[in-house]
PDB file of N, CA and C in Angstrom:
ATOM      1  N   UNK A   1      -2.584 -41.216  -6.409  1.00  0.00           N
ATOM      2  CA  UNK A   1      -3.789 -41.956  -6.733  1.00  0.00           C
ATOM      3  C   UNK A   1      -4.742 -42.006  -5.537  1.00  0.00           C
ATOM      4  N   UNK A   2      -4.304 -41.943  -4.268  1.00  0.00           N
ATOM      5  CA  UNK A   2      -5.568 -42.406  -2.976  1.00  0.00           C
ATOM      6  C   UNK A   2      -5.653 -40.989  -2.742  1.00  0.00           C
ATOM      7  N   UNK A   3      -4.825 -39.925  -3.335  1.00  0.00           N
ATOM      8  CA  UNK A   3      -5.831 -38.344  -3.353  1.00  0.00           C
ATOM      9  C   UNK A   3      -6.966 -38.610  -4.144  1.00  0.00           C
ATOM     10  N   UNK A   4      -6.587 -38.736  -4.833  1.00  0.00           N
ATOM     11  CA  UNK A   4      -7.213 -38.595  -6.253  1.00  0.00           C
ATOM     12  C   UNK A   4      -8.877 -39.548  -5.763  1.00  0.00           C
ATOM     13  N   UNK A   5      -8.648 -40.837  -5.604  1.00  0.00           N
ATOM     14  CA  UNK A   5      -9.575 -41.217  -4.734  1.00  0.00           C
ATOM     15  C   UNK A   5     -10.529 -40.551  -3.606  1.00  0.00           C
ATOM     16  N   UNK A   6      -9.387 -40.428  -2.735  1.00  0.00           N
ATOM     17  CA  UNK A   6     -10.422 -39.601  -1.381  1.00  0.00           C
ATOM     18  C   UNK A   6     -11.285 -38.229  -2.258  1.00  0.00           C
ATOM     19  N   UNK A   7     -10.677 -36.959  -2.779  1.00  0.00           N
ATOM     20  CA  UNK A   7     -11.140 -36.184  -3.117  1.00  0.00           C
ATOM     21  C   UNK A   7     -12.403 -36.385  -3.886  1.00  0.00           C
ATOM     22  N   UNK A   8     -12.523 -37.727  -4.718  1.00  0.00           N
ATOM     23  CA  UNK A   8     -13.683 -38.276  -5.732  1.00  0.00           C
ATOM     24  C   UNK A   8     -15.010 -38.644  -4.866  1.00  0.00           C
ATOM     25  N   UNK A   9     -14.407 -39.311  -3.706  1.00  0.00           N
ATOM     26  CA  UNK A   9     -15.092 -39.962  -2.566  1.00  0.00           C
ATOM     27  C   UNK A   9     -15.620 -38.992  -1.721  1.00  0.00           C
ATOM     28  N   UNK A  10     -15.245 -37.465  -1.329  1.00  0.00           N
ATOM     29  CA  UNK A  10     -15.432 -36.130  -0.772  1.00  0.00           C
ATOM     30  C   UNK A  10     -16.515 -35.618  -1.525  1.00  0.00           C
ATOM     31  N   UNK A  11     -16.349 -36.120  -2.986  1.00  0.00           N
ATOM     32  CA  UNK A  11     -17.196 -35.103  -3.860  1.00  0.00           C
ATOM     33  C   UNK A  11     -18.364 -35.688  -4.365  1.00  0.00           C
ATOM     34  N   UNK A  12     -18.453 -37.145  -4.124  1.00  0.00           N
ATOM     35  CA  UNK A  12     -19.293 -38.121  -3.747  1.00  0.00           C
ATOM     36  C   UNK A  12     -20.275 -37.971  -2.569  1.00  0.00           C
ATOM     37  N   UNK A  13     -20.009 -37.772  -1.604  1.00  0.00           N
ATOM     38  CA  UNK A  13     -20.556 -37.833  -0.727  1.00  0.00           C
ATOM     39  C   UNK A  13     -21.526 -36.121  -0.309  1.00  0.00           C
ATOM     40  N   UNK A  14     -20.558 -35.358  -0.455  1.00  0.00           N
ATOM     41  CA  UNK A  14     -21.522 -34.292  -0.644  1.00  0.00           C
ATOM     42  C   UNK A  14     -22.532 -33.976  -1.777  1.00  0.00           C
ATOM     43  N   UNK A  15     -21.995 -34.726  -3.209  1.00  0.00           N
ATOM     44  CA  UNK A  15     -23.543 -34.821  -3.825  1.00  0.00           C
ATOM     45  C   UNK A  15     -24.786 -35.552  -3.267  1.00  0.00           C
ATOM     46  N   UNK A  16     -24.313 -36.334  -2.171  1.00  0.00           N
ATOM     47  CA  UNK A  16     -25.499 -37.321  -1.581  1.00  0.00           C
ATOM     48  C   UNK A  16     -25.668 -36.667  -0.801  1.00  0.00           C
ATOM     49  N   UNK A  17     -24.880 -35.946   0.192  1.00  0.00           N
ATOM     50  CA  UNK A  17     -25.628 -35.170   1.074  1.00  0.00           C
ATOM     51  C   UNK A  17     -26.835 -33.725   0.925  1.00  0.00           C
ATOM     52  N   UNK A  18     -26.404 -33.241  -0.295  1.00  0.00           N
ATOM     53  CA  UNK A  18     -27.199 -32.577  -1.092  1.00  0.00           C
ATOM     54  C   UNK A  18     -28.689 -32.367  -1.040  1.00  0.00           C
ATOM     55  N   UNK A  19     -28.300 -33.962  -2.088  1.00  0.00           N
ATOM     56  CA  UNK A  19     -29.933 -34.335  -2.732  1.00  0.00           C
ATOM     57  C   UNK A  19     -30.589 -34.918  -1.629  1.00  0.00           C
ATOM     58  N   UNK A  20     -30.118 -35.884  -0.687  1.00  0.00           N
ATOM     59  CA  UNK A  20     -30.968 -36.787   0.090  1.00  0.00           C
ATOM     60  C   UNK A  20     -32.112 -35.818   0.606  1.00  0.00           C
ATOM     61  N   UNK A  21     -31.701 -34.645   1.876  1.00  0.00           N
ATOM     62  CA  UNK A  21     -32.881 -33.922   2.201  1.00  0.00           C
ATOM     63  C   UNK A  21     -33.865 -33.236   1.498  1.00  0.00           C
ATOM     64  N   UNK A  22     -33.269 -32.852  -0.249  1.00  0.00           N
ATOM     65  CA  UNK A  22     -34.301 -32.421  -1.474  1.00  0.00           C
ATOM     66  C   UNK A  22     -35.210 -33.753  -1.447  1.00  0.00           C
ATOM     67  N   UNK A  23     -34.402 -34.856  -1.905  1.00  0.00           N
ATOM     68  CA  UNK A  23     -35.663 -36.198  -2.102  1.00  0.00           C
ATOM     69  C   UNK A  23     -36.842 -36.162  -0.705  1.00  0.00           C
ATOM     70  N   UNK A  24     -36.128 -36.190  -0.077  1.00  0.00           N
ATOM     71  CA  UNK A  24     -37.148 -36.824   1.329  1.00  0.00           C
ATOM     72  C   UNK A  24     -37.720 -35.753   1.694  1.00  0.00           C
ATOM     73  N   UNK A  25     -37.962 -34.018   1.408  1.00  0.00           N
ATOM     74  CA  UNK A  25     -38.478 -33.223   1.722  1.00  0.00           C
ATOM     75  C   UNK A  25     -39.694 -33.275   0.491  1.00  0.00           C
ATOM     76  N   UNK A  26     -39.199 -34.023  -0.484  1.00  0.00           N
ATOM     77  CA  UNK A  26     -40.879 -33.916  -1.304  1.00  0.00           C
ATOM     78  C   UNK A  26     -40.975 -34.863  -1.041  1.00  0.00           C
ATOM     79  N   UNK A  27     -40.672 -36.147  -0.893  1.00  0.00           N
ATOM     80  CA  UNK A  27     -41.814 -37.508  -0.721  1.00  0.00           C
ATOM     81  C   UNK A  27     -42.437 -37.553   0.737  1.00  0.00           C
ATOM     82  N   UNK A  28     -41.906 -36.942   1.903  1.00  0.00           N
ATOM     83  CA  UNK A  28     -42.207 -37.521   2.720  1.00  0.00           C
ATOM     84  C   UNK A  28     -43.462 -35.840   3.200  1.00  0.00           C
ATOM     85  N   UNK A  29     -43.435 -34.839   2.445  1.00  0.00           N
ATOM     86  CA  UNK A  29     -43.674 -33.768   2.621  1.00  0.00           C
ATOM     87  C   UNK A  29     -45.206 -33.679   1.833  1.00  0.00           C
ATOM     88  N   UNK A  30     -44.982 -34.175   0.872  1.00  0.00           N
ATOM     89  CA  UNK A  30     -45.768 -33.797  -0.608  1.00  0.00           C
ATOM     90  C   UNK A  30     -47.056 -33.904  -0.380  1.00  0.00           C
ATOM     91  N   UNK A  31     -47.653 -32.379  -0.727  1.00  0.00           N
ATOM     92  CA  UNK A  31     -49.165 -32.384  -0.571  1.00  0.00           C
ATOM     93  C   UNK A  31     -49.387 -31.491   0.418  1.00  0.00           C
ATOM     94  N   UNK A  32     -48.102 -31.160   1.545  1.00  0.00           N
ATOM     95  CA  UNK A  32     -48.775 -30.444   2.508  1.00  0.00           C
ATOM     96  C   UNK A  32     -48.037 -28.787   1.928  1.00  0.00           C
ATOM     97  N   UNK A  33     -48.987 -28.419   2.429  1.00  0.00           N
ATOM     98  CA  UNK A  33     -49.447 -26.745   1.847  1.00  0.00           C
ATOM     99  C   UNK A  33     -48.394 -25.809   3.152  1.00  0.00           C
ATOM    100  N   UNK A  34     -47.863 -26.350   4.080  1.00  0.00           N
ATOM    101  CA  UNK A  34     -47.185 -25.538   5.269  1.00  0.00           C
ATOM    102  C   UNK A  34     -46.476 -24.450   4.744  1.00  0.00           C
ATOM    103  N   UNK A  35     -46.169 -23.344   5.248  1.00  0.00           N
ATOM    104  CA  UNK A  35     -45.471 -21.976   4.414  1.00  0.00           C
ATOM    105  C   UNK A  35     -43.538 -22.982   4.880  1.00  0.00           C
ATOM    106  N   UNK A  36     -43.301 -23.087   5.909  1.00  0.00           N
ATOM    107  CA  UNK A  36     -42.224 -23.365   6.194  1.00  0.00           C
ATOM    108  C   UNK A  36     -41.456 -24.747   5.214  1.00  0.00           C
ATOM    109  N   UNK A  37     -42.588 -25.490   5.199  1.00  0.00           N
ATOM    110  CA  UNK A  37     -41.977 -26.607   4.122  1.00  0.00           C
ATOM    111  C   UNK A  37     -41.846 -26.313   3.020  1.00  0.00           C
ATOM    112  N   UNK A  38     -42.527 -25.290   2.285  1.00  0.00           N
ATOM    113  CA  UNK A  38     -42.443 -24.621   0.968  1.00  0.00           C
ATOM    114  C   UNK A  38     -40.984 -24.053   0.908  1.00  0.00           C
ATOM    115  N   UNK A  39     -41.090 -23.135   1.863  1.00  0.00           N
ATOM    116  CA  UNK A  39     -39.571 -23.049   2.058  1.00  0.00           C
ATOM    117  C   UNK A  39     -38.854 -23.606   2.303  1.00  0.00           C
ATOM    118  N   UNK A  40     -38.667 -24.926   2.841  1.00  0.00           N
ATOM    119  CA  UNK A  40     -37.539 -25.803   3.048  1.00  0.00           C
ATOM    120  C   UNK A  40     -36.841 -26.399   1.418  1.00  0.00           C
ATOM    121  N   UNK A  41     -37.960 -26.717   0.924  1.00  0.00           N
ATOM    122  CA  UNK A  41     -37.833 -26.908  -0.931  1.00  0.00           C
ATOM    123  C   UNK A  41     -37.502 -26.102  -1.067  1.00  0.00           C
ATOM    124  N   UNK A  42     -37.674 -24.879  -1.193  1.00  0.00           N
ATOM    125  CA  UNK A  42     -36.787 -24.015  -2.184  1.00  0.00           C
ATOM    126  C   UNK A  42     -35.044 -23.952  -1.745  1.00  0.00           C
ATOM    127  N   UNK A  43     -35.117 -24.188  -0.388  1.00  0.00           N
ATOM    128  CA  UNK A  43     -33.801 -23.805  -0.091  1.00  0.00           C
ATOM    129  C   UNK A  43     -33.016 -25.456  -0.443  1.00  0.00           C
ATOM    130  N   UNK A  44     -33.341 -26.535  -0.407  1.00  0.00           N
ATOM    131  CA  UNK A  44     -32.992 -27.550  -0.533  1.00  0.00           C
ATOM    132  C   UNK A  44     -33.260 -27.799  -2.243  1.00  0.00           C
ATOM    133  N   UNK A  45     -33.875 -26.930  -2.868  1.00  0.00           N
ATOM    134  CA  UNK A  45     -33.706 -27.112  -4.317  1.00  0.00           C
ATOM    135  C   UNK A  45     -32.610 -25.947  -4.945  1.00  0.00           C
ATOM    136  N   UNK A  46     -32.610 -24.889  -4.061  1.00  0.00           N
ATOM    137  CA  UNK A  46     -31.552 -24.197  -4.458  1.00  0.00           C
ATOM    138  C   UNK A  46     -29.969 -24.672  -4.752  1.00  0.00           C
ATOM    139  N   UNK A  47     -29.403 -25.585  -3.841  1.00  0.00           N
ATOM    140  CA  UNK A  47     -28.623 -26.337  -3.434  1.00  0.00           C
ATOM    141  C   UNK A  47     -28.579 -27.582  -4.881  1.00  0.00           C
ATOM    142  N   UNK A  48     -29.609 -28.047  -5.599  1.00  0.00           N
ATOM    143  CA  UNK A  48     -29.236 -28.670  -6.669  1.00  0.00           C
ATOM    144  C   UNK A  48     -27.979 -27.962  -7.489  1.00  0.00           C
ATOM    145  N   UNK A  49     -27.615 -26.908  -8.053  1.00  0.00           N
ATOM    146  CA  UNK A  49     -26.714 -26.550  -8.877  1.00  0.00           C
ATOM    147  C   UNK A  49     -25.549 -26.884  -8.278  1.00  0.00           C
ATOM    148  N   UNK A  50     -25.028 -26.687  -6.674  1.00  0.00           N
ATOM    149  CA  UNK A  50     -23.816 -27.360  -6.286  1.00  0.00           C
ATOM    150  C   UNK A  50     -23.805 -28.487  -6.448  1.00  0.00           C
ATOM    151  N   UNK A  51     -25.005 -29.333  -6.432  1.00  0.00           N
ATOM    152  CA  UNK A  51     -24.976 -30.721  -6.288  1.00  0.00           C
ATOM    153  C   UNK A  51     -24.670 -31.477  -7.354  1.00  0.00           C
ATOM    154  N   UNK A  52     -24.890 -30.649  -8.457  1.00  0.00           N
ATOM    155  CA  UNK A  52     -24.693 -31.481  -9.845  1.00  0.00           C
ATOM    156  C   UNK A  52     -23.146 -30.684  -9.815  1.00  0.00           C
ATOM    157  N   UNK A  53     -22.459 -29.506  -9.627  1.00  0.00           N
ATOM    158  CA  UNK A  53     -21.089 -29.222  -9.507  1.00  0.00           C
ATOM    159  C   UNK A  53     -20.494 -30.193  -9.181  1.00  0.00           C
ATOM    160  N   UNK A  54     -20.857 -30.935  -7.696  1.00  0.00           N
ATOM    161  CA  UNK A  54     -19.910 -31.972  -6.874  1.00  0.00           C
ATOM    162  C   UNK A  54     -19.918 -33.034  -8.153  1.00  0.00           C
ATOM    163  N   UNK A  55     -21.203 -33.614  -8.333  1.00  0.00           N
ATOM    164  CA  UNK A  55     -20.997 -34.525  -9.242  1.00  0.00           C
ATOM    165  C   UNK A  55     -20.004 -34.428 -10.516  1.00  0.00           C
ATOM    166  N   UNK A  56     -20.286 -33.745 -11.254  1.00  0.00           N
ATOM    167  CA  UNK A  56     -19.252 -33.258 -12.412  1.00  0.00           C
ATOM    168  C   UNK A  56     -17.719 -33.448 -11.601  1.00  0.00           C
ATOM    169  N   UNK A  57     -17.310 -33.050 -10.688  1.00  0.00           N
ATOM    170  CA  UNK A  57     -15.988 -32.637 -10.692  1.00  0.00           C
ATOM    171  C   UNK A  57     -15.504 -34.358  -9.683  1.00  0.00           C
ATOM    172  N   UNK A  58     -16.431 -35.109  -9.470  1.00  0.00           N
ATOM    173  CA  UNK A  58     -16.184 -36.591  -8.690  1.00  0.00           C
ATOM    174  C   UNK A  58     -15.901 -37.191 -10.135  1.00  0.00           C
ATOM    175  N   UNK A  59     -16.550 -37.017 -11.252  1.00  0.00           N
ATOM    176  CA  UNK A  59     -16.250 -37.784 -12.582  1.00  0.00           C
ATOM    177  C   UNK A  59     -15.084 -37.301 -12.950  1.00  0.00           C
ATOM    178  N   UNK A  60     -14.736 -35.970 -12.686  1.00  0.00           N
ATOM    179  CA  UNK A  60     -13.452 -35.530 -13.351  1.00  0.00           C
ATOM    180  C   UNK A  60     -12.384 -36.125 -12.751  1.00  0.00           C
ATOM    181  N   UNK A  61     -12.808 -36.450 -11.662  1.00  0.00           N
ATOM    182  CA  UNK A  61     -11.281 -36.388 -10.542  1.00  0.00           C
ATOM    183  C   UNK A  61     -10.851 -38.041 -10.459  1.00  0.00           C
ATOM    184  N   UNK A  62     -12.275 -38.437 -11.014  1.00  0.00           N
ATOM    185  CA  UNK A  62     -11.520 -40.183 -11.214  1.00  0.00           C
ATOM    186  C   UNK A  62     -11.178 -40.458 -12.963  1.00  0.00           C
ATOM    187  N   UNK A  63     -11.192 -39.494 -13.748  1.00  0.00           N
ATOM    188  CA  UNK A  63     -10.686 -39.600 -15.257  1.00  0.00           C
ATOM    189  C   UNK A  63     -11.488 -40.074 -16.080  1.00  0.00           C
ATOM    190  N   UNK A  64     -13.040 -39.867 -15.618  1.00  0.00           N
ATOM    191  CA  UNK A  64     -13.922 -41.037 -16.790  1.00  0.00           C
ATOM    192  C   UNK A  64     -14.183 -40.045 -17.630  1.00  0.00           C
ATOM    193  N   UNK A  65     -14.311 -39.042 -17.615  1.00  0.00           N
ATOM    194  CA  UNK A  65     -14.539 -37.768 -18.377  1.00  0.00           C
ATOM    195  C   UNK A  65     -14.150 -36.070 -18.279  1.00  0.00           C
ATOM    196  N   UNK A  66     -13.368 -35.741 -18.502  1.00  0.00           N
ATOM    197  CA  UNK A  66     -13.336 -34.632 -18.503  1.00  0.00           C
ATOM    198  C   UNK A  66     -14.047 -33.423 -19.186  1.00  0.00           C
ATOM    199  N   UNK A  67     -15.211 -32.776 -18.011  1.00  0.00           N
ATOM    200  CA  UNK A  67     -15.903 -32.053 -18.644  1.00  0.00           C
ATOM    201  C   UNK A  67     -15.736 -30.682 -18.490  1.00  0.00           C
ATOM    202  N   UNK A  68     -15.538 -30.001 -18.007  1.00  0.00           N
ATOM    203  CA  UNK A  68     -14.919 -28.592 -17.373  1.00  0.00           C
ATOM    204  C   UNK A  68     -13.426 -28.192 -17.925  1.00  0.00           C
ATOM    205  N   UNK A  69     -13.304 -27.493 -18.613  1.00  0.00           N
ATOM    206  CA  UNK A  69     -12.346 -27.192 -18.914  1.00  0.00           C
ATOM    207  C   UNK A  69     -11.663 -26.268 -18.058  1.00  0.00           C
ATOM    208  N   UNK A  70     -10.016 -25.747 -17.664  1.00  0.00           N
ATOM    209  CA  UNK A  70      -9.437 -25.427 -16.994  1.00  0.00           C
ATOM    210  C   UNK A  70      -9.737 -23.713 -16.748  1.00  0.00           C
ATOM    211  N   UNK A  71     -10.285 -23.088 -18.082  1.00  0.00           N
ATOM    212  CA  UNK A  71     -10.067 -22.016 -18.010  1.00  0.00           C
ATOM    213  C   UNK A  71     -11.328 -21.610 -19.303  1.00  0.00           C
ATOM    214  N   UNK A  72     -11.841 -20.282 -19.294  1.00  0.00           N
ATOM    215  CA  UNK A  72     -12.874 -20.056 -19.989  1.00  0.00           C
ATOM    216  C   UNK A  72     -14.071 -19.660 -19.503  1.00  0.00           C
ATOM    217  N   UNK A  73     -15.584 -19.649 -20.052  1.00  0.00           N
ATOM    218  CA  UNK A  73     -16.648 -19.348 -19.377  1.00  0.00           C
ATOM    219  C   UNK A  73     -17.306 -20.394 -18.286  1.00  0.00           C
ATOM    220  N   UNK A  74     -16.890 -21.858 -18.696  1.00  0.00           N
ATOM    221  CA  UNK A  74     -17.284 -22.775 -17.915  1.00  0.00           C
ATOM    222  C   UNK A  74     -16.195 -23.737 -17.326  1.00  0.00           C
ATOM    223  N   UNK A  75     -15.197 -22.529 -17.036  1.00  0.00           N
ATOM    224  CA  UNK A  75     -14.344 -23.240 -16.008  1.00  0.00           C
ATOM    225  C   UNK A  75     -14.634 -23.921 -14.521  1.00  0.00           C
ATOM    226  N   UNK A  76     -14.109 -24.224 -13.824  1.00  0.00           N
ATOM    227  CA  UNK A  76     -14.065 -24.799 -12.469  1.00  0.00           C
ATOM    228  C   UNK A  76     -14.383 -23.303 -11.782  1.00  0.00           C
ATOM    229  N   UNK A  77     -13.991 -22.548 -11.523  1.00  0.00           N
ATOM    230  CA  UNK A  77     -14.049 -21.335 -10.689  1.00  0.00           C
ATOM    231  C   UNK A  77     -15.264 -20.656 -11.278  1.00  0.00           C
ATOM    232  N   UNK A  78     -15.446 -20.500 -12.193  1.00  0.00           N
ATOM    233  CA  UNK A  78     -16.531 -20.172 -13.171  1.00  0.00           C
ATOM    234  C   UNK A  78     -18.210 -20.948 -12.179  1.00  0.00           C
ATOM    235  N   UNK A  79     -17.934 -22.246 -12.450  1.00  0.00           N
ATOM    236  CA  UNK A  79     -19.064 -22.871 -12.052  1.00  0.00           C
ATOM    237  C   UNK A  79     -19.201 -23.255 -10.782  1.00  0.00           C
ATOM    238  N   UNK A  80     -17.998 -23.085 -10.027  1.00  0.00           N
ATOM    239  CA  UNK A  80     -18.166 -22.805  -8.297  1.00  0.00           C
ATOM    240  C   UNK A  80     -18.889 -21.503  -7.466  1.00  0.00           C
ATOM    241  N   UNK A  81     -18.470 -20.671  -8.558  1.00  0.00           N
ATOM    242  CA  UNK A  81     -19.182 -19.151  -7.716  1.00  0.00           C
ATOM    243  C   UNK A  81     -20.650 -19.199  -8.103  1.00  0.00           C
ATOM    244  N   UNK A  82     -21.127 -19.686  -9.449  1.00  0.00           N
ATOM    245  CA  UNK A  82     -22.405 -19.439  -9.729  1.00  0.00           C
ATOM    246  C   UNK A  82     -23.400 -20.499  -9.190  1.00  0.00           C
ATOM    247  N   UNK A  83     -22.920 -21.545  -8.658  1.00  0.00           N
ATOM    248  CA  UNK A  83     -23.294 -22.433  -7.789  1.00  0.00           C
ATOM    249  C   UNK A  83     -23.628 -21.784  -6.692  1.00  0.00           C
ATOM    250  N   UNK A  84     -22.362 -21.220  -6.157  1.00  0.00           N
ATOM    251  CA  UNK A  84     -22.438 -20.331  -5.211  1.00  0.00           C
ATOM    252  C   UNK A  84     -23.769 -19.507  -4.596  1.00  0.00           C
ATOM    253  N   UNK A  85     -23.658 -18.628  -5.534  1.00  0.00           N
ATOM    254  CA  UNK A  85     -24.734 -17.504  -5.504  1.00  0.00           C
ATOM    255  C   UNK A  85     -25.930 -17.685  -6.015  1.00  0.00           C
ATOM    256  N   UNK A  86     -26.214 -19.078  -6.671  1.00  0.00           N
ATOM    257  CA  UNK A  86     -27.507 -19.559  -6.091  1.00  0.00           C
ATOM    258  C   UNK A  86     -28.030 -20.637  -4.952  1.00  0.00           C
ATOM    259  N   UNK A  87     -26.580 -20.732  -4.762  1.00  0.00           N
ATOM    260  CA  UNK A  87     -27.091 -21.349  -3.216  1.00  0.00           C
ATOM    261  C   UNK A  87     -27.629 -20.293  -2.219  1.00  0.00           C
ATOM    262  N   UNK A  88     -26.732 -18.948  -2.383  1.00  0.00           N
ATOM    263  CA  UNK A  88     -27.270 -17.870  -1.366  1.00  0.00           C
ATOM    264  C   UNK A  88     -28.656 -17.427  -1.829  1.00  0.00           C
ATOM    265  N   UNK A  89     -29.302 -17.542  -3.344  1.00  0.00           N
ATOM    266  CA  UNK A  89     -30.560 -16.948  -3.595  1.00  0.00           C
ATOM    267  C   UNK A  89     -31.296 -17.788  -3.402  1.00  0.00           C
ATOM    268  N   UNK A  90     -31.429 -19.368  -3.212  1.00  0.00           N
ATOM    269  CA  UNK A  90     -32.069 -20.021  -2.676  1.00  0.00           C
ATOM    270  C   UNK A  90     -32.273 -19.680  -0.790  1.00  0.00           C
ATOM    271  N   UNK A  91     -31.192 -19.595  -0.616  1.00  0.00           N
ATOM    272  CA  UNK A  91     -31.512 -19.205   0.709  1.00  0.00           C
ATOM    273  C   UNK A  91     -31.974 -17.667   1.384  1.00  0.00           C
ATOM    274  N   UNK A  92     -31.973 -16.995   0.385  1.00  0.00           N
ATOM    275  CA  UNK A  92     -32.872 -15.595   0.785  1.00  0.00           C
ATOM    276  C   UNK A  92     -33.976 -15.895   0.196  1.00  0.00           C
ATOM    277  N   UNK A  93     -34.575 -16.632  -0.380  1.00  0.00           N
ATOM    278  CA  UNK A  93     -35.689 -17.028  -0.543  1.00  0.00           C
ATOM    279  C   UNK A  93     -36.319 -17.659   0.500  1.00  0.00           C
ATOM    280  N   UNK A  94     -35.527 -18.722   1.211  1.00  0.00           N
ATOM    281  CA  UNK A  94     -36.299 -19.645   2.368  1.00  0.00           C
ATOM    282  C   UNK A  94     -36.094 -18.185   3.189  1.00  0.00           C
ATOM    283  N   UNK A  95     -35.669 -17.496   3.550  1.00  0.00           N
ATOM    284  CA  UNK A  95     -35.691 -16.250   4.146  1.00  0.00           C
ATOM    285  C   UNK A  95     -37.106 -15.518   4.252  1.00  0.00           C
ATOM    286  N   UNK A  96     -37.234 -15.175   3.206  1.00  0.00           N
ATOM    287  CA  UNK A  96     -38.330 -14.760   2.649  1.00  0.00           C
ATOM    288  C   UNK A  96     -39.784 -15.472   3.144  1.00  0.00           C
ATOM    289  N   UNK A  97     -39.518 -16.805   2.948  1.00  0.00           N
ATOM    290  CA  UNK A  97     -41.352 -17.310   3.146  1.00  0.00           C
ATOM    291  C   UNK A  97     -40.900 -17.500   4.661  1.00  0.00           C
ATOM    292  N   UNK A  98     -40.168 -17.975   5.602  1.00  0.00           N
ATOM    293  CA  UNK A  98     -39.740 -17.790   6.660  1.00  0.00           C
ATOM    294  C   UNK A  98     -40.700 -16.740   7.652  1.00  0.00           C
ATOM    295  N   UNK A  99     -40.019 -15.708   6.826  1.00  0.00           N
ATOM    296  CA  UNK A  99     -40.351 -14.401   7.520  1.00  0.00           C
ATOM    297  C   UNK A  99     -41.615 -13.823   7.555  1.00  0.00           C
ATOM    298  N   UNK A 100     -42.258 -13.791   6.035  1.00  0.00           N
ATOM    299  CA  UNK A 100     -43.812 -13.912   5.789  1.00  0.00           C
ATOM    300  C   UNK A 100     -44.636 -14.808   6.626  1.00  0.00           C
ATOM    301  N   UNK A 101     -44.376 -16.453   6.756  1.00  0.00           N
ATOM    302  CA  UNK A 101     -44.602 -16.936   7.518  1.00  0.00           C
ATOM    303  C   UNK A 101     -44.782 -17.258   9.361  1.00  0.00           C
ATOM    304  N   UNK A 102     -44.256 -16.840   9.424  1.00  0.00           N
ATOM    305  CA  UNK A 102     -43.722 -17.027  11.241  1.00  0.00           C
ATOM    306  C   UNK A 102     -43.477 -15.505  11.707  1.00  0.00           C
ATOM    307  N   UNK A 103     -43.085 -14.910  11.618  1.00  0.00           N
ATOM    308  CA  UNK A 103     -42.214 -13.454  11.858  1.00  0.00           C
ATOM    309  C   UNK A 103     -43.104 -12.690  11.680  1.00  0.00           C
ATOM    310  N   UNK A 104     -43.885 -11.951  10.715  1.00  0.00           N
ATOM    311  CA  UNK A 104     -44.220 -11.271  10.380  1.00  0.00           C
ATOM    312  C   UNK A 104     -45.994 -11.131  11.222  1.00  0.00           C
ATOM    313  N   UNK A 105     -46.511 -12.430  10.956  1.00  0.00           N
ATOM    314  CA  UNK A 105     -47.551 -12.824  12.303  1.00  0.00           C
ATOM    315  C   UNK A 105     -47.681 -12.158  13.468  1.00  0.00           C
ATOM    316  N   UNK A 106     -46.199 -12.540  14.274  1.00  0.00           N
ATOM    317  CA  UNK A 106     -45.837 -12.401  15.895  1.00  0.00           C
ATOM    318  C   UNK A 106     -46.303 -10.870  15.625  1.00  0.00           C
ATOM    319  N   UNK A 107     -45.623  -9.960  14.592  1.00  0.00           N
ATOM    320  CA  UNK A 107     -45.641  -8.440  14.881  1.00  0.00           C
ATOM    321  C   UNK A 107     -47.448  -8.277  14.192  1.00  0.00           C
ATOM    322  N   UNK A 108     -47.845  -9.126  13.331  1.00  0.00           N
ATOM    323  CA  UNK A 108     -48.639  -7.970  13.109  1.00  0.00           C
ATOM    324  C   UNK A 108     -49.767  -7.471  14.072  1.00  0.00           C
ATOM    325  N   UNK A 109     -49.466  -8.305  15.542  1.00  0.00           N
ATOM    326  CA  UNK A 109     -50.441  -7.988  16.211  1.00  0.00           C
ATOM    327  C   UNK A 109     -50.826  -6.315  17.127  1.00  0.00           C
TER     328      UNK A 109
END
């Protein structure tokens, strides 16, 4: 049971760690046009699909619902990798305006 706990509490806390810098990168951001903050959103919105993963699997792990089934198209492993690999396409995206932004400047001189 205090696995079962901690792990809920693990999966808790990284959904908050998640979202917090998504929230506070548009409220405290919002309106400004910067290439780099554009990109900081995307890469901090990319990161939503793990974030709602953590969540789902903190409800599972304390028994209020079981939503993920063990095995199938929307298994656990299923919805970890595709989390996954849009966490990495969010982040070749902040790549992207990054580089357009800042990088690409320095050389075009």
């Amino acid at each position: 049971m205090e696995d079962t706990i901690l792990e809920a509490i693990v999966h808790g806390i990284t959904f908050l760690a998640i979202l917090f810098p998504l929230y506070y990168s548009f409220k405290i951001y919002n309106g400004h046009k910067d290439g780099l903050l554009s990109a900081l959103r995307w890469l901090f919105f990319s990161m939503v699909p793990a974030a709602i993963y953590h969540l789902l699997e903190a409800i599972e792990v304390l028994g209020i619902y079981t939503i993920l089934p063990p095995e199938g198209a929307m298994s656990h492993i299923v919805l970890d990798h595709v989390a996954f690999i849009l966490v990495f396409v969010g982040f070749g995206i902040f790549l992207r305006f990054f580089k357009k932004s800042f990088v690409d400047p320095i050389y075009a001189k």
